[in-house]
PDB file of N, CA and C in Angstrom:
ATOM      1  N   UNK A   1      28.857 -36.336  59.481  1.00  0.00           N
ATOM      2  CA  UNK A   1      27.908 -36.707  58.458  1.00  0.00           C
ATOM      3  C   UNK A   1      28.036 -38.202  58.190  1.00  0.00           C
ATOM      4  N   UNK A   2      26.997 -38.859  58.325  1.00  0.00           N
ATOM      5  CA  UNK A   2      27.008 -40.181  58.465  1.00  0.00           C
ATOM      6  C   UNK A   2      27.200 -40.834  56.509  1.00  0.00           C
ATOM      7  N   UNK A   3      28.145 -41.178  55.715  1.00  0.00           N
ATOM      8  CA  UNK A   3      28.524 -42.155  55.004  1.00  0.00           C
ATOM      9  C   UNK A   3      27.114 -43.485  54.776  1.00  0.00           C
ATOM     10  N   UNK A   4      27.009 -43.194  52.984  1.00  0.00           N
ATOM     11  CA  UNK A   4      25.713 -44.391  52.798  1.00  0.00           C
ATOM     12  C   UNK A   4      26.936 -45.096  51.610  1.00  0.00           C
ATOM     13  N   UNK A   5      26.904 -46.967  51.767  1.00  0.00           N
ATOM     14  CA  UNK A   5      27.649 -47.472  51.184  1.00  0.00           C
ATOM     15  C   UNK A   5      26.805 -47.470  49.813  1.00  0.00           C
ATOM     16  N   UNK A   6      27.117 -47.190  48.540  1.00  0.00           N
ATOM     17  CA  UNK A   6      26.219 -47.899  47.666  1.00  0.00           C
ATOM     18  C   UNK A   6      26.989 -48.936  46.472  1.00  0.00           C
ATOM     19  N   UNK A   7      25.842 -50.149  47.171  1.00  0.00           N
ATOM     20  CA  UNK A   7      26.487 -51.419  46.690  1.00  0.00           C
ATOM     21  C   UNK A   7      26.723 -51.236  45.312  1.00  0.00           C
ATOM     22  N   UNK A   8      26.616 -50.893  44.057  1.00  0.00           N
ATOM     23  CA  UNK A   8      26.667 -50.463  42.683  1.00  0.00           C
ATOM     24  C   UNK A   8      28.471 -50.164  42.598  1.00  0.00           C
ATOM     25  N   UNK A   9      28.508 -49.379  43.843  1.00  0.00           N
ATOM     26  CA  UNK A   9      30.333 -48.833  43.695  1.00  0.00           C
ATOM     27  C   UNK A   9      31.130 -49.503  44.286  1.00  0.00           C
ATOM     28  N   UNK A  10      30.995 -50.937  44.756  1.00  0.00           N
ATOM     29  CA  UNK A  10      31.610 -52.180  45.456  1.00  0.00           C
ATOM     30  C   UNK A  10      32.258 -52.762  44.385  1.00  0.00           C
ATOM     31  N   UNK A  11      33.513 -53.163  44.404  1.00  0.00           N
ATOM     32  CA  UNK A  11      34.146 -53.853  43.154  1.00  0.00           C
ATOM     33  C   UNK A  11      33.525 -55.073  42.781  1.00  0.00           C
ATOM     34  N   UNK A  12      33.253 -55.709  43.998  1.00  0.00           N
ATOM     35  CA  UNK A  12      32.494 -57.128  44.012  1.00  0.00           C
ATOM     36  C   UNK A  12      31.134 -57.039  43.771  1.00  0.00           C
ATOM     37  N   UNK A  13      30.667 -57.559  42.575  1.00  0.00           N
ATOM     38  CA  UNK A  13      29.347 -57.570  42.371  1.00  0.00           C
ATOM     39  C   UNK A  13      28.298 -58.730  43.819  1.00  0.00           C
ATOM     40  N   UNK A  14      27.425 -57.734  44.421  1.00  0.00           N
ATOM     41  CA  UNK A  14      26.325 -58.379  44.944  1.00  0.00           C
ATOM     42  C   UNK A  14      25.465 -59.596  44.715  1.00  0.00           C
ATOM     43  N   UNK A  15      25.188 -60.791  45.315  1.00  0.00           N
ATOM     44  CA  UNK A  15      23.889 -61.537  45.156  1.00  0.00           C
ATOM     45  C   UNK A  15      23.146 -61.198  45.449  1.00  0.00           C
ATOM     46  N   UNK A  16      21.821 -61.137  45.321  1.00  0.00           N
ATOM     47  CA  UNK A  16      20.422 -60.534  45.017  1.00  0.00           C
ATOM     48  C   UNK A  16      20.109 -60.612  46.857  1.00  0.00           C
ATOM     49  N   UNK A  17      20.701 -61.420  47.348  1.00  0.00           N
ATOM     50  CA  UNK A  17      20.230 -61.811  48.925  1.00  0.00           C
ATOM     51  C   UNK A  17      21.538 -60.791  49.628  1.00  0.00           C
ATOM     52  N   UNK A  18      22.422 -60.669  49.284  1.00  0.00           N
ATOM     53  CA  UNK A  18      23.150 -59.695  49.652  1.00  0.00           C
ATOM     54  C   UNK A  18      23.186 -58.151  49.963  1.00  0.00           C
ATOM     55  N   UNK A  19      22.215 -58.179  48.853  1.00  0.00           N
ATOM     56  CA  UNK A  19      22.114 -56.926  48.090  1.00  0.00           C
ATOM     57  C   UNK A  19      20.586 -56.475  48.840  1.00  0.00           C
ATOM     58  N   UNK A  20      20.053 -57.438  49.367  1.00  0.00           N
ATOM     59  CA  UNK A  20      18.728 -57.102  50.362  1.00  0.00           C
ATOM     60  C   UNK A  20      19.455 -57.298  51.625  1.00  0.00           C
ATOM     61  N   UNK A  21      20.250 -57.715  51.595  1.00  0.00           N
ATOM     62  CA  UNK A  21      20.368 -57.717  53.644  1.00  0.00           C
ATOM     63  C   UNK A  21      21.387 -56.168  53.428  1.00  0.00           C
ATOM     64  N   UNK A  22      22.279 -55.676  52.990  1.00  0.00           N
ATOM     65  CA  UNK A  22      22.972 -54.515  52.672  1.00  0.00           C
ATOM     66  C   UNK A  22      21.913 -53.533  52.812  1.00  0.00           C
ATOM     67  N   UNK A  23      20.932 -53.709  52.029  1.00  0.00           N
ATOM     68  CA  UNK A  23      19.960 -52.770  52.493  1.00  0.00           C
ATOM     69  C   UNK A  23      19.015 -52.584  53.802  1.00  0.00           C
ATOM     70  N   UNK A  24      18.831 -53.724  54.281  1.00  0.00           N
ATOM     71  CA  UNK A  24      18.466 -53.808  55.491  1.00  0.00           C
ATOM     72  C   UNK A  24      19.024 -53.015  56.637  1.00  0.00           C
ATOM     73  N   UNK A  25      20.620 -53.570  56.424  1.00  0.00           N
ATOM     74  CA  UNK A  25      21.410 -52.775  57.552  1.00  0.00           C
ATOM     75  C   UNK A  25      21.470 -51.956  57.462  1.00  0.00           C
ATOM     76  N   UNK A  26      21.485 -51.001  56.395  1.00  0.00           N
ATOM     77  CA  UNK A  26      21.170 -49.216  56.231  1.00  0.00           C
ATOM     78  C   UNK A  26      20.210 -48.848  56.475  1.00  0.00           C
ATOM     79  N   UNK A  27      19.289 -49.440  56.025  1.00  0.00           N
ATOM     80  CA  UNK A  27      17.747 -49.106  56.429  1.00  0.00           C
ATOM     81  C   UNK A  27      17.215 -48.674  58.381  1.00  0.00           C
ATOM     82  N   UNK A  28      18.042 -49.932  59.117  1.00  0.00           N
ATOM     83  CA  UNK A  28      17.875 -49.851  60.194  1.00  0.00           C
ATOM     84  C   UNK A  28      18.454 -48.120  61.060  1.00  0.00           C
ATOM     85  N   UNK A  29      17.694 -47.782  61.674  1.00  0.00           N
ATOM     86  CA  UNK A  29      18.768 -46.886  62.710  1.00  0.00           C
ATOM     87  C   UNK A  29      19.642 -48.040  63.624  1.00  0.00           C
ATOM     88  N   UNK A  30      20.145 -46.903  64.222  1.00  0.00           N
ATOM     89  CA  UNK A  30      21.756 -47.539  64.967  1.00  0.00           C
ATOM     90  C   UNK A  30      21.459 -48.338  65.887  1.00  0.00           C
ATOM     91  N   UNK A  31      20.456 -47.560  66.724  1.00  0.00           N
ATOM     92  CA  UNK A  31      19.948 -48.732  68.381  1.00  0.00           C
ATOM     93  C   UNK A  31      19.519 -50.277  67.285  1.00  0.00           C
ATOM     94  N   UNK A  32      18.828 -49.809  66.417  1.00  0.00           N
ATOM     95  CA  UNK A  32      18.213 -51.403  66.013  1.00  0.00           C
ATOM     96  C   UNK A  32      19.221 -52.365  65.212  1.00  0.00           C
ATOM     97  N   UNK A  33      20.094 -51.521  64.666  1.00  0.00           N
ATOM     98  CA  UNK A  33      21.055 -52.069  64.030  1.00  0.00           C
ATOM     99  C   UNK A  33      21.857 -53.069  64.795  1.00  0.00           C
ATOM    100  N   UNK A  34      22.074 -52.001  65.741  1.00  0.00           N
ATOM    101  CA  UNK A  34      23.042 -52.882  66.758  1.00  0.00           C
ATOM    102  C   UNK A  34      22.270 -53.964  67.410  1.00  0.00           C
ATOM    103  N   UNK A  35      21.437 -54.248  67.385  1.00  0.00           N
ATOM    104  CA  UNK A  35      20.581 -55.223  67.437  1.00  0.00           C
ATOM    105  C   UNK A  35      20.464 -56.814  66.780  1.00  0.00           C
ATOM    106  N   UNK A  36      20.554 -55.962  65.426  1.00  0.00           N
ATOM    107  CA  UNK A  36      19.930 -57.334  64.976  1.00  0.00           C
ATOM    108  C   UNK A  36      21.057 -57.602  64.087  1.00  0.00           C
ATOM    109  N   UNK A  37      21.903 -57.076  63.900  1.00  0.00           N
ATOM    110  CA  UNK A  37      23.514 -57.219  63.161  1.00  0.00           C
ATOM    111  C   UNK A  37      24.788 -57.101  63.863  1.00  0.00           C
ATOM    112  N   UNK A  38      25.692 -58.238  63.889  1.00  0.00           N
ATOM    113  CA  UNK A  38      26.921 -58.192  65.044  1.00  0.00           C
ATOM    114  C   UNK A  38      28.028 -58.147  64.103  1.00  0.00           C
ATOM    115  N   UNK A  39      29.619 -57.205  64.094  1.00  0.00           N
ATOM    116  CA  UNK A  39      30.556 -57.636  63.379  1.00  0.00           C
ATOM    117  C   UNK A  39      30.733 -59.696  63.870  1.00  0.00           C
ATOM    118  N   UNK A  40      31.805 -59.843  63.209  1.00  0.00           N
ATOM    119  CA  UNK A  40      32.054 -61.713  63.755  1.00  0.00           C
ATOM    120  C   UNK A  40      32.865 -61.389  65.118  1.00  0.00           C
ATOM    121  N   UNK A  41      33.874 -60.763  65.173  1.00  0.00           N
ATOM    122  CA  UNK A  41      34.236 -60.705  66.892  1.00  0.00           C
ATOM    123  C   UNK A  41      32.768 -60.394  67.716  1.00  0.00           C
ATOM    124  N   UNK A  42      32.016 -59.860  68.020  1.00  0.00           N
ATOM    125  CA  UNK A  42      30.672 -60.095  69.047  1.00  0.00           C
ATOM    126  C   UNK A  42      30.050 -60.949  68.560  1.00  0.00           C
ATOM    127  N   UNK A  43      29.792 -61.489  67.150  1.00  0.00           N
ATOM    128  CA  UNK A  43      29.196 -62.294  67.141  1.00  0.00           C
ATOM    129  C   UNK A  43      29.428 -63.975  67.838  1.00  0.00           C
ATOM    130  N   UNK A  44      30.865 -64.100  67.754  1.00  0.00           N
ATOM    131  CA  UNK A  44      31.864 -65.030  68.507  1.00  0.00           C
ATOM    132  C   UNK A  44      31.676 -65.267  69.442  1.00  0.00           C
ATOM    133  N   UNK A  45      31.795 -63.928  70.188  1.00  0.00           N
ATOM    134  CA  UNK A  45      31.362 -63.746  71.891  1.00  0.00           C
ATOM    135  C   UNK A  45      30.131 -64.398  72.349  1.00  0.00           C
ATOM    136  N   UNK A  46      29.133 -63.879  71.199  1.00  0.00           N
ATOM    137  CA  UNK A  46      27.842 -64.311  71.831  1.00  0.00           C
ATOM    138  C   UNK A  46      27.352 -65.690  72.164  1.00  0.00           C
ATOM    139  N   UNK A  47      28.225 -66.223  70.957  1.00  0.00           N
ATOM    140  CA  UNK A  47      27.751 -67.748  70.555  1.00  0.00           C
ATOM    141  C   UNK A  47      29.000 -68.811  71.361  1.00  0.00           C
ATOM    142  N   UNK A  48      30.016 -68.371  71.604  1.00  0.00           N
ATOM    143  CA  UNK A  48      31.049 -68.800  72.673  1.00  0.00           C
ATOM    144  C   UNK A  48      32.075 -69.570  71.520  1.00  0.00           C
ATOM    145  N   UNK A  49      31.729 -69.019  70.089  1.00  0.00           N
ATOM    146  CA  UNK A  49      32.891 -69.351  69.248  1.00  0.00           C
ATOM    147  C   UNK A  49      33.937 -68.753  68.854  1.00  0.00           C
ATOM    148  N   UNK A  50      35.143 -68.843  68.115  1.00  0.00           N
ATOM    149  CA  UNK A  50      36.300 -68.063  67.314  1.00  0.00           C
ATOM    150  C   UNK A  50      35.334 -67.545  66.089  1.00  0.00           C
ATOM    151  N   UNK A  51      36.176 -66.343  65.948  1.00  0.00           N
ATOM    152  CA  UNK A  51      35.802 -65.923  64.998  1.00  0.00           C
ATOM    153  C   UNK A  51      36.125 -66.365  63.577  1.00  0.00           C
ATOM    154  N   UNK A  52      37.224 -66.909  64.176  1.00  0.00           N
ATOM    155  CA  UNK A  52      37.380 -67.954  62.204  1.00  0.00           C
ATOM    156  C   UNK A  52      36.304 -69.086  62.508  1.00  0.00           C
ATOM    157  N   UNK A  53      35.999 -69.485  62.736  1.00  0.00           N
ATOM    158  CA  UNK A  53      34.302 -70.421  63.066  1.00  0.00           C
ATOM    159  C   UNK A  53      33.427 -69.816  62.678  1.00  0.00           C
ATOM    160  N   UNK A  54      33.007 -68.208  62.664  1.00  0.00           N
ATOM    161  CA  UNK A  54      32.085 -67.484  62.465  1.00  0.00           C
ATOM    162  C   UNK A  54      32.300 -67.423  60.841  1.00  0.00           C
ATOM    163  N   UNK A  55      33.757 -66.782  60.405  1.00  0.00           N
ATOM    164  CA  UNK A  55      34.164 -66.629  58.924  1.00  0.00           C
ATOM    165  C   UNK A  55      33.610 -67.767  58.251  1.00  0.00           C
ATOM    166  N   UNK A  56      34.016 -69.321  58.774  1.00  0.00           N
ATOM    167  CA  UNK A  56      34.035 -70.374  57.868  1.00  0.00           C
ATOM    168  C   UNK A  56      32.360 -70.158  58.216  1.00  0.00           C
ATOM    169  N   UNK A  57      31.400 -70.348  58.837  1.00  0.00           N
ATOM    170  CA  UNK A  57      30.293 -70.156  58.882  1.00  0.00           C
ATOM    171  C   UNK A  57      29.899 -69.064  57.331  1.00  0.00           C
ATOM    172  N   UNK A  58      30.213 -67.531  57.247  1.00  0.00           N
ATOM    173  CA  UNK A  58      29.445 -66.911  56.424  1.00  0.00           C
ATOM    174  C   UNK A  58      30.180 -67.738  55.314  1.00  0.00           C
ATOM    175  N   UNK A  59      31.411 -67.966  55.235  1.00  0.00           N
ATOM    176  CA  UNK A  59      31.973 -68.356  53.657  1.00  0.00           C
ATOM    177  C   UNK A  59      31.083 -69.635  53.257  1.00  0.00           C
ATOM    178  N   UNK A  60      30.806 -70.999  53.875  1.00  0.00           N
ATOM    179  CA  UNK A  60      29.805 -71.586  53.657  1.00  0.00           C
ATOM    180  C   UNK A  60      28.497 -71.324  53.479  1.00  0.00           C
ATOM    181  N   UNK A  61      27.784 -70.327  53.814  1.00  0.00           N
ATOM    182  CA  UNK A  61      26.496 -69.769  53.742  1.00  0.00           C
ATOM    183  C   UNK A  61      25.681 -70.133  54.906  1.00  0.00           C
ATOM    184  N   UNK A  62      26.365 -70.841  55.775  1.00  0.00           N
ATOM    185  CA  UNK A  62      25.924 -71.519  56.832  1.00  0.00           C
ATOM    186  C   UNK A  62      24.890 -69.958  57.934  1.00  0.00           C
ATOM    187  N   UNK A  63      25.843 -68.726  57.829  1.00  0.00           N
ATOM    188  CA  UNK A  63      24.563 -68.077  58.196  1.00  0.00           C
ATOM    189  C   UNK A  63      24.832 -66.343  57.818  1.00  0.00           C
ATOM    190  N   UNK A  64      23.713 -65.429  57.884  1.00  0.00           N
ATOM    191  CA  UNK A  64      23.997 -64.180  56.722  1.00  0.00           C
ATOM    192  C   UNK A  64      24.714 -63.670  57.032  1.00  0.00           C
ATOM    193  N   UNK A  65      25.283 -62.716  56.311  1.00  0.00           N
ATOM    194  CA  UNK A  65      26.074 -61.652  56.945  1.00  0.00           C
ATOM    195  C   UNK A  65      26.608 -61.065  55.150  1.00  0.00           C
ATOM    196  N   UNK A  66      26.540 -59.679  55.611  1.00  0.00           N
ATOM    197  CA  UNK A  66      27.061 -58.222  54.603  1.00  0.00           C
ATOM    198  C   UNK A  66      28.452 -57.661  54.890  1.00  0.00           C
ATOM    199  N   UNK A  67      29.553 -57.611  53.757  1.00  0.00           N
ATOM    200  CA  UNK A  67      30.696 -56.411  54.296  1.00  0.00           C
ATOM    201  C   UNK A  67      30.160 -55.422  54.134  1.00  0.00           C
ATOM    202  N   UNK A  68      30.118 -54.896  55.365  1.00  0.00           N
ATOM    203  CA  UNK A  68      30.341 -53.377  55.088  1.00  0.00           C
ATOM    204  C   UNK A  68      31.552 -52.739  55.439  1.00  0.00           C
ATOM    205  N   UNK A  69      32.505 -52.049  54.638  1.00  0.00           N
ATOM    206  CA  UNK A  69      33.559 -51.602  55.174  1.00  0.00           C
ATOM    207  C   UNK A  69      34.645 -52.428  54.671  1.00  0.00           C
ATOM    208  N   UNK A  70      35.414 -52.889  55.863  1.00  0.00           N
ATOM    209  CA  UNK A  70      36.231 -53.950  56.142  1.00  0.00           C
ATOM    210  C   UNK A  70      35.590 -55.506  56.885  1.00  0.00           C
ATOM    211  N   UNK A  71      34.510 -55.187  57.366  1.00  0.00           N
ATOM    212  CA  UNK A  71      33.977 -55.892  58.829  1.00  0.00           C
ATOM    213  C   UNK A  71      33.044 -56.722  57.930  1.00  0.00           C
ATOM    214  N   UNK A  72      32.419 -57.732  57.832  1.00  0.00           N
ATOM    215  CA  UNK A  72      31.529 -58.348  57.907  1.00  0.00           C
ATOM    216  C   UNK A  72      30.142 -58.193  59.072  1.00  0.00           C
ATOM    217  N   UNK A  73      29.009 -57.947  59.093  1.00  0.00           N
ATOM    218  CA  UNK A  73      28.117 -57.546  59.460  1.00  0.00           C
ATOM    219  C   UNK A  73      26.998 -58.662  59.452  1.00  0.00           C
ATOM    220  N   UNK A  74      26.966 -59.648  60.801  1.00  0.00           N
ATOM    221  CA  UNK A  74      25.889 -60.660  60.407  1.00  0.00           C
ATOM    222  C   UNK A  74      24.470 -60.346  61.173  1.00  0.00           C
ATOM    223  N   UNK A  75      23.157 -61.313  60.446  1.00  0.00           N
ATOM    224  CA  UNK A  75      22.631 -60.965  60.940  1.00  0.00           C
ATOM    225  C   UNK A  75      21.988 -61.854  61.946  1.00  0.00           C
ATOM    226  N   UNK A  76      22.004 -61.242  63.322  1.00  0.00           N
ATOM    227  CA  UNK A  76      22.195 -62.028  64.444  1.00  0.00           C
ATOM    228  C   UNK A  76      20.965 -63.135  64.240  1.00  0.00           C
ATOM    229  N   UNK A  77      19.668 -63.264  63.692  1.00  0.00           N
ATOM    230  CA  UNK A  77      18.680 -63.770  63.674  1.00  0.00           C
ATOM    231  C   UNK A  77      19.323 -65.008  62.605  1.00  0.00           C
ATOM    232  N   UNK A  78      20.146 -64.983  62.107  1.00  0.00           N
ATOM    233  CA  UNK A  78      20.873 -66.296  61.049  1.00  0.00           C
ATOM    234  C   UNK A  78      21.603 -66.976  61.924  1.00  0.00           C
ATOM    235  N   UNK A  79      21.847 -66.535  62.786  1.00  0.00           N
ATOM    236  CA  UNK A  79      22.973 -67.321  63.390  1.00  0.00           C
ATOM    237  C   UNK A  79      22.134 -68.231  64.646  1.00  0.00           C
ATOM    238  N   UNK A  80      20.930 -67.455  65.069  1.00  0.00           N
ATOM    239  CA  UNK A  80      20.092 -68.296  66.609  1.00  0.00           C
ATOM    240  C   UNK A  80      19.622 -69.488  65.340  1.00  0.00           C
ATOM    241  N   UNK A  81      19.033 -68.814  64.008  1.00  0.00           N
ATOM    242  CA  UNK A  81      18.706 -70.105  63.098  1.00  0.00           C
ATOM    243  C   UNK A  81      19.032 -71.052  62.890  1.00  0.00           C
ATOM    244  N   UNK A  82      20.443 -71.176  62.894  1.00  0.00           N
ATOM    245  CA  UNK A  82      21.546 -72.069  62.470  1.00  0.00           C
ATOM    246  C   UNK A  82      21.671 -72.984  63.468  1.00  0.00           C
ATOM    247  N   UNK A  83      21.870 -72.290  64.872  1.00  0.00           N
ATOM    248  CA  UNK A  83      22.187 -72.782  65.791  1.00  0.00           C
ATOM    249  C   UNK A  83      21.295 -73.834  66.301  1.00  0.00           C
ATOM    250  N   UNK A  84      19.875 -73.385  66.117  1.00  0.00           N
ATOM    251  CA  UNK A  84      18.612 -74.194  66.434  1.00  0.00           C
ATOM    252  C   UNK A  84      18.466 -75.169  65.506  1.00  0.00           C
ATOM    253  N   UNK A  85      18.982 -75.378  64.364  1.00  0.00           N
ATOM    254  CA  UNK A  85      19.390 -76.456  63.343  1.00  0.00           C
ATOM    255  C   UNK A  85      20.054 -77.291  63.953  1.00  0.00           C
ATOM    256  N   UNK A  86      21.302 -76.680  64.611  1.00  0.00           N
ATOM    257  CA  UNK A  86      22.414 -77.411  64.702  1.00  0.00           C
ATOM    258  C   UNK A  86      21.832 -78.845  65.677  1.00  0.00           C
ATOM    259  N   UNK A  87      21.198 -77.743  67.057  1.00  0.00           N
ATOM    260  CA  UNK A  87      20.630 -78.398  67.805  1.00  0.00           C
ATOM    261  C   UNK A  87      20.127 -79.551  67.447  1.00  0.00           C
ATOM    262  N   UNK A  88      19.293 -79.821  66.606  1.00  0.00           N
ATOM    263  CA  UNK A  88      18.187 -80.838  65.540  1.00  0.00           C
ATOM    264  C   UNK A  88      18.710 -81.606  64.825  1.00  0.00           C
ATOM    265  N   UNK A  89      20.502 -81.299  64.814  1.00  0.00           N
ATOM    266  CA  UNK A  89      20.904 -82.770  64.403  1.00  0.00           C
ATOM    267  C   UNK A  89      21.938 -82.030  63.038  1.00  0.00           C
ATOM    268  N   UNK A  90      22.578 -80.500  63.812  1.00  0.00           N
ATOM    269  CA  UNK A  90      23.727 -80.067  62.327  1.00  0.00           C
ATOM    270  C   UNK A  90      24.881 -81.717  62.125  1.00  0.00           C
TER     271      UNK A  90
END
């Protein structure tokens, strides 16, 4: 039986942008999920960085990402964003 997180019972109160991408990732089924949301180890992989690069990335806001769990959950479309910034002169 598949487990629904609800952000309300998180010790850490939500930001309003948090609290919509959290829903997003539930919202999605799994094929799409896995899609468009990477923990930071694949996300690392993808982008050819460490994953403490990825951390200091969400802790700056530099690009989205939700805990769910233990894991941080980004969303892969923040990060090609960022990156295409970076390109342009991060």
């Amino acid at each position: 039986m598949a487990s629904r997180v609800d952000a309300s019972a998180l010790s850490v109160p939500l930001r309003d942008s948090e609290r919509d991408l959290l829903k997003l990732f539930l919202s999605l089924p799994k094929p799409e999920r896995l899609l468009r949301f990477a923990d930071t180890a694949r996300t690392a992989e993808m982008v050819g960085m460490s994953r403490r690069t990825i951390q200091s990335w969400i802790e700056t806001g530099q690009i989205k990402a939700v805990r769910v769990g233990s894991k941080y959950q980004v969303l892969v479309d923040s990060v090609h964003g960022y990156l295409g910034d970076c390109n342009d002169g991060c």
